[in-house]
Protein backbone atom coordinates (compact mmCIF):
# COMPACT_ATOMS: atom_id res chain seq x y z
CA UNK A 1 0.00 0.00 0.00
CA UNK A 2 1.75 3.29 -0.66
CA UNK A 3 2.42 6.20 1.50
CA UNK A 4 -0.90 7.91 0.08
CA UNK A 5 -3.06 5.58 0.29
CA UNK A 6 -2.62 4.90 4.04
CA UNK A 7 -2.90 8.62 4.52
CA UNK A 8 -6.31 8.68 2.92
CA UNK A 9 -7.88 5.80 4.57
CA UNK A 10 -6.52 7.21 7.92
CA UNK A 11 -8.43 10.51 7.07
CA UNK A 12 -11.17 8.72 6.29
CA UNK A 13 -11.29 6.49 9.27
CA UNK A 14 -11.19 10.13 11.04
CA UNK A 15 -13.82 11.61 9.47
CA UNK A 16 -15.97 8.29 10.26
CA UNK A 17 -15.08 8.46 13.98
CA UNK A 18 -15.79 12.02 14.26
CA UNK A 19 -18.74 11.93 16.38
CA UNK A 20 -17.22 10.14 18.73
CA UNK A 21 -13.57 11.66 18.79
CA UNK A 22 -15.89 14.52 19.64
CA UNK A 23 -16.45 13.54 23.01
CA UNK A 24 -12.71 13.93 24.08
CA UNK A 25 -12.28 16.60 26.51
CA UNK A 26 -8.65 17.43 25.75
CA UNK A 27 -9.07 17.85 22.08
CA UNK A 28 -7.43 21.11 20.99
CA UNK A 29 -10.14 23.38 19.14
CA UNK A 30 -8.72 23.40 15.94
CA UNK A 31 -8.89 19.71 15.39
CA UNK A 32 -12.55 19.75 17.19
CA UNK A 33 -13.72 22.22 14.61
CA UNK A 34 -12.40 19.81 11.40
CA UNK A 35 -14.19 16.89 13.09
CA UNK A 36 -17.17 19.19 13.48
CA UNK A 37 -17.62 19.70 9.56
CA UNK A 38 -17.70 15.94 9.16
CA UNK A 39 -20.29 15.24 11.34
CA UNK A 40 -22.83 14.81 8.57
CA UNK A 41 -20.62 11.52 7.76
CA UNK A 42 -22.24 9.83 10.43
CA UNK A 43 -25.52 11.44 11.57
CA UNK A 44 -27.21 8.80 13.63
CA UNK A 45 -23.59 8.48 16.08
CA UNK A 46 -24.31 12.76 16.05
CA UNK A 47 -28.10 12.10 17.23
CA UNK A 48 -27.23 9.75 19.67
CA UNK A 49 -24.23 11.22 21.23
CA UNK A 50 -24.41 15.08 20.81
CA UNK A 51 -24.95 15.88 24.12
CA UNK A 52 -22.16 14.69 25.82
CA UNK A 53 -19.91 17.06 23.68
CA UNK A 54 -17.88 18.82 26.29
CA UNK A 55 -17.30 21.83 23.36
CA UNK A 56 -18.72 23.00 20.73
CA UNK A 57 -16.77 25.20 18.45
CA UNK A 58 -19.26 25.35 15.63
CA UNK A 59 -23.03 24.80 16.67
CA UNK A 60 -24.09 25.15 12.62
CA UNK A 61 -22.34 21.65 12.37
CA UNK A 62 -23.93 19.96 14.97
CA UNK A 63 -27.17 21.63 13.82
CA UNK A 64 -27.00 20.62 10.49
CA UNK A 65 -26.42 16.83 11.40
CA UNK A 66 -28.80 16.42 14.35
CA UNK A 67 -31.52 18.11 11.41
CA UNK A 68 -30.55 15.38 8.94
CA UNK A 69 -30.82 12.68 11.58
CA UNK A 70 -34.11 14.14 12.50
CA UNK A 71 -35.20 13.96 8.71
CA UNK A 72 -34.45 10.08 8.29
CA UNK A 73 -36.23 9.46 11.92
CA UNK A 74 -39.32 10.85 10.42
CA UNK A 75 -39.55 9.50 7.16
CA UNK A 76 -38.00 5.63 7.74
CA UNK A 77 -38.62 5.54 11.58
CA UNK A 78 -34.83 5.10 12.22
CA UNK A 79 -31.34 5.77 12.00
CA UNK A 80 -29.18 3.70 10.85
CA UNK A 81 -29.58 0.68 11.76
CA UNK A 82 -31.54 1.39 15.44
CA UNK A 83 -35.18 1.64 14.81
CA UNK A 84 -36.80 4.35 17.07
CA UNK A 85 -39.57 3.54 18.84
C-alpha cells in the first residue's frame, strides 16, 4: 500500500469516527472544529451522542447533522440501523 493511500484511509477512518472523537475533553479546538464539519458523515452516532460534547466550536455543524438525523427518523422511523420507537 503506498504512502498515500494509508494517509487517505486514515483521514477517512477520522472523518468516520468524528462523532465520537468529539467527546474527548482534551481535544485542541482546531482539530474539534475539522471533526465538526464531518459530522454529517455519520448522523445517527451525532443524534445519539451530541450531548455529551464537552465543546462546541461550531453549533451550525452539529445543527445541520442532528436536522438530517431528524429527517431520516421521520420518514423511515430510524437511523441507521436502530429503529426508534
Amino acid at each position: 500500500m503506498s504512502n498515500n493511500n494509508a494517509k487517505h484511509l486514515i483521514s477517512a477512518y477520522l472523518r468516520w469516527q468524528a462523532p465520537d472523537l468529539l467527546t474527548l475533553q482534551n481535544l485542541e479546538d482546531d482539530l474539534r472544529e475539522e471533526y465538526e464539519h464531518h459530522l454529517s458523515n455519520n448522523t445517527s452516532v451525532v443524534h445519539h451522542l451530541y450531548k455529551l460534547y464537552p465543546k462546541v466550536i461550531n453549533q451550525k455543524f452539529i445543527n445541520r447533522a442532528l436536522v438530517e438525523a431528524e429527517l431520516r427518523i421521520s420518514t423511515k422511523g430510524s437511523i441507521g440501523d436502530k429503529k426508534i420507537s
